[in-house]
Protein backbone atom coordinates (compact mmCIF):
# COMPACT_ATOMS: atom_id res chain seq x y z
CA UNK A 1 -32.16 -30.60 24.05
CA UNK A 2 -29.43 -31.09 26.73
CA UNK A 3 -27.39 -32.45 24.65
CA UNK A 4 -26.96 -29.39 22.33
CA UNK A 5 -26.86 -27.43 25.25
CA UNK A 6 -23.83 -29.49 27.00
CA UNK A 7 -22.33 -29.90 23.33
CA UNK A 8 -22.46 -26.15 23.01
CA UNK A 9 -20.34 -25.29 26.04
CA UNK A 10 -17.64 -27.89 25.31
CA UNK A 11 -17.43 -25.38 22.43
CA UNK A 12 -17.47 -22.54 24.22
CA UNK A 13 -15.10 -23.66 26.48
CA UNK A 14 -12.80 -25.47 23.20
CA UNK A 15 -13.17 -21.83 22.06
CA UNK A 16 -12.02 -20.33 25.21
CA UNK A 17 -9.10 -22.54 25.15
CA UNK A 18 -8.03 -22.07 21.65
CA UNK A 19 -8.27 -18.01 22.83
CA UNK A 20 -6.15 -18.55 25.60
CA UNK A 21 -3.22 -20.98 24.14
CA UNK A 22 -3.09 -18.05 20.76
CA UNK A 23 -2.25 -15.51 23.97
CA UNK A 24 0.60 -17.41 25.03
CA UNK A 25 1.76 -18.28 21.10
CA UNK A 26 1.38 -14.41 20.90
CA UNK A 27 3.74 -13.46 23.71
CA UNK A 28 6.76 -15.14 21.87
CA UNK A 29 5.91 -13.40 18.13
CA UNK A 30 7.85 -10.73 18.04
CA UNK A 31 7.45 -7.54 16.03
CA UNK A 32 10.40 -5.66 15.23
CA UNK A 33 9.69 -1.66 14.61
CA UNK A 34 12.73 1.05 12.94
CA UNK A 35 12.73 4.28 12.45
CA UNK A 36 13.41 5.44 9.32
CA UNK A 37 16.46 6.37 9.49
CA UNK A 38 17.30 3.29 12.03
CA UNK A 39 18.07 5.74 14.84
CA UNK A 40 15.68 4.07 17.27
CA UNK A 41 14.85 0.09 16.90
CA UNK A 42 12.12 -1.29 18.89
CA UNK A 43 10.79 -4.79 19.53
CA UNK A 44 8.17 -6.13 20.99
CA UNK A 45 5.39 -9.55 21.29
CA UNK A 46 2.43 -9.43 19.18
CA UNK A 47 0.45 -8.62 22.80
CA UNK A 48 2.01 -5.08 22.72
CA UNK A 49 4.49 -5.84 25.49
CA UNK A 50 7.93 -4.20 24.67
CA UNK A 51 10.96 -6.24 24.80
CA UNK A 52 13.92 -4.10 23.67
CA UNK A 53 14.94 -0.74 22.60
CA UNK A 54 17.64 0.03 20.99
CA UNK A 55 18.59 4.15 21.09
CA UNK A 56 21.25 5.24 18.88
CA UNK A 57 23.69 7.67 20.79
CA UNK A 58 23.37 10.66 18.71
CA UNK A 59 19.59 11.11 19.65
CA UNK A 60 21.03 11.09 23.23
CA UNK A 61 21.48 14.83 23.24
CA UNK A 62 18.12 15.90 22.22
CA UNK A 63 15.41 15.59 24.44
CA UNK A 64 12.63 16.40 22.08
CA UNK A 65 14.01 14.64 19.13
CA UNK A 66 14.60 11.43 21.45
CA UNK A 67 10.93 11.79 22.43
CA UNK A 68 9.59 12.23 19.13
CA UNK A 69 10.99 9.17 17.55
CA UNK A 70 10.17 7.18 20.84
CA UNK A 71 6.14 8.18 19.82
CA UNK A 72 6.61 7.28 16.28
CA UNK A 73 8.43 4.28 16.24
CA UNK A 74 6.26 2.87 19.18
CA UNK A 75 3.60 4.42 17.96
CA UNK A 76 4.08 1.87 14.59
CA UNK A 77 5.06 -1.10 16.38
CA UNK A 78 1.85 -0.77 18.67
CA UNK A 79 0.02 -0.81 15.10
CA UNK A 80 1.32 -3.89 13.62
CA UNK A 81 1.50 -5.68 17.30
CA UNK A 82 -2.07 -4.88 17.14
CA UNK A 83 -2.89 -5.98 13.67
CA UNK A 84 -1.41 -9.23 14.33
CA UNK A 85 -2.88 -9.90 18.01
CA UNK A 86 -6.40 -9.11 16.09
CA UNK A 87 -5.97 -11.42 13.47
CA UNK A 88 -4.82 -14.50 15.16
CA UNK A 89 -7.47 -13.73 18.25
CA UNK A 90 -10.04 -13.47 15.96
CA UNK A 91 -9.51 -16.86 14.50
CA UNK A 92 -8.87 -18.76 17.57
CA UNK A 93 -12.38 -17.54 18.40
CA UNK A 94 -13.95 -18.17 15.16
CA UNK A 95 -12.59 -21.74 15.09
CA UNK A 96 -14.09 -22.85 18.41
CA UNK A 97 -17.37 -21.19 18.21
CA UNK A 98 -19.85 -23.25 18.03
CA UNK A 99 -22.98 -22.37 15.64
CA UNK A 100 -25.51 -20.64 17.42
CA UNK A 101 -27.77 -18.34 15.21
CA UNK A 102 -27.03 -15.07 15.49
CA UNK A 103 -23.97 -15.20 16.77
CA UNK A 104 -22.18 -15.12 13.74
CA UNK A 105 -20.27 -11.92 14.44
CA UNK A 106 -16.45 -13.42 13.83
CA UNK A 107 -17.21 -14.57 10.05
């Protein structure tokens, strides 16, 4: 009975790595994000950190218009940041789970 036990949290804690090294592999994907028109270009990792912003000058007189494609174009980069940062989190997990009954919420 120990033995399950202590081989269950070397799997926990295989899981827990495999979590933790897909953070760091996640903080050098980068997601690149345009507006439509290519005004406003933003980057940033796949753990929603922004790394660049690129503004072109003719939004630079425009307040509101500089602001609105700021929210959009952030706003869409955030998404797909996100999207990616769930996927691969989700399988790091899912690979070092062990199987306990019940606890089958990541397949």
């Amino acid at each position: 009975m120990f033995g399950d036990i202590s081989g269950m949290m070397g799997k926990l804690k295989e899981a827990q790595q495999k979590v933790e090294e897909t953070k760091k592999r996640l903080d050098i994907v980068l997601v690149d994000e345009s507006s439509s028109d290519n005004k406003i270009k933003v980057t940033l990792t796949a753990n929603r950190k922004i790394k660049a912003i690129s503004i072109d000058d003719s939004l630079l007189h425009d307040a509101e218009e500089l602001e609105d494609y700021l929210i959009i174009t952030l706003n869409k980069a955030i998404e797909k940041a996100s999207q990616i940062n769930e996927n691969e989190m989700a399988i790091a997990a899912k690979s070092g789970m062990p199987n306990i009954p019940g606890m089958d919420m990541f397949i």
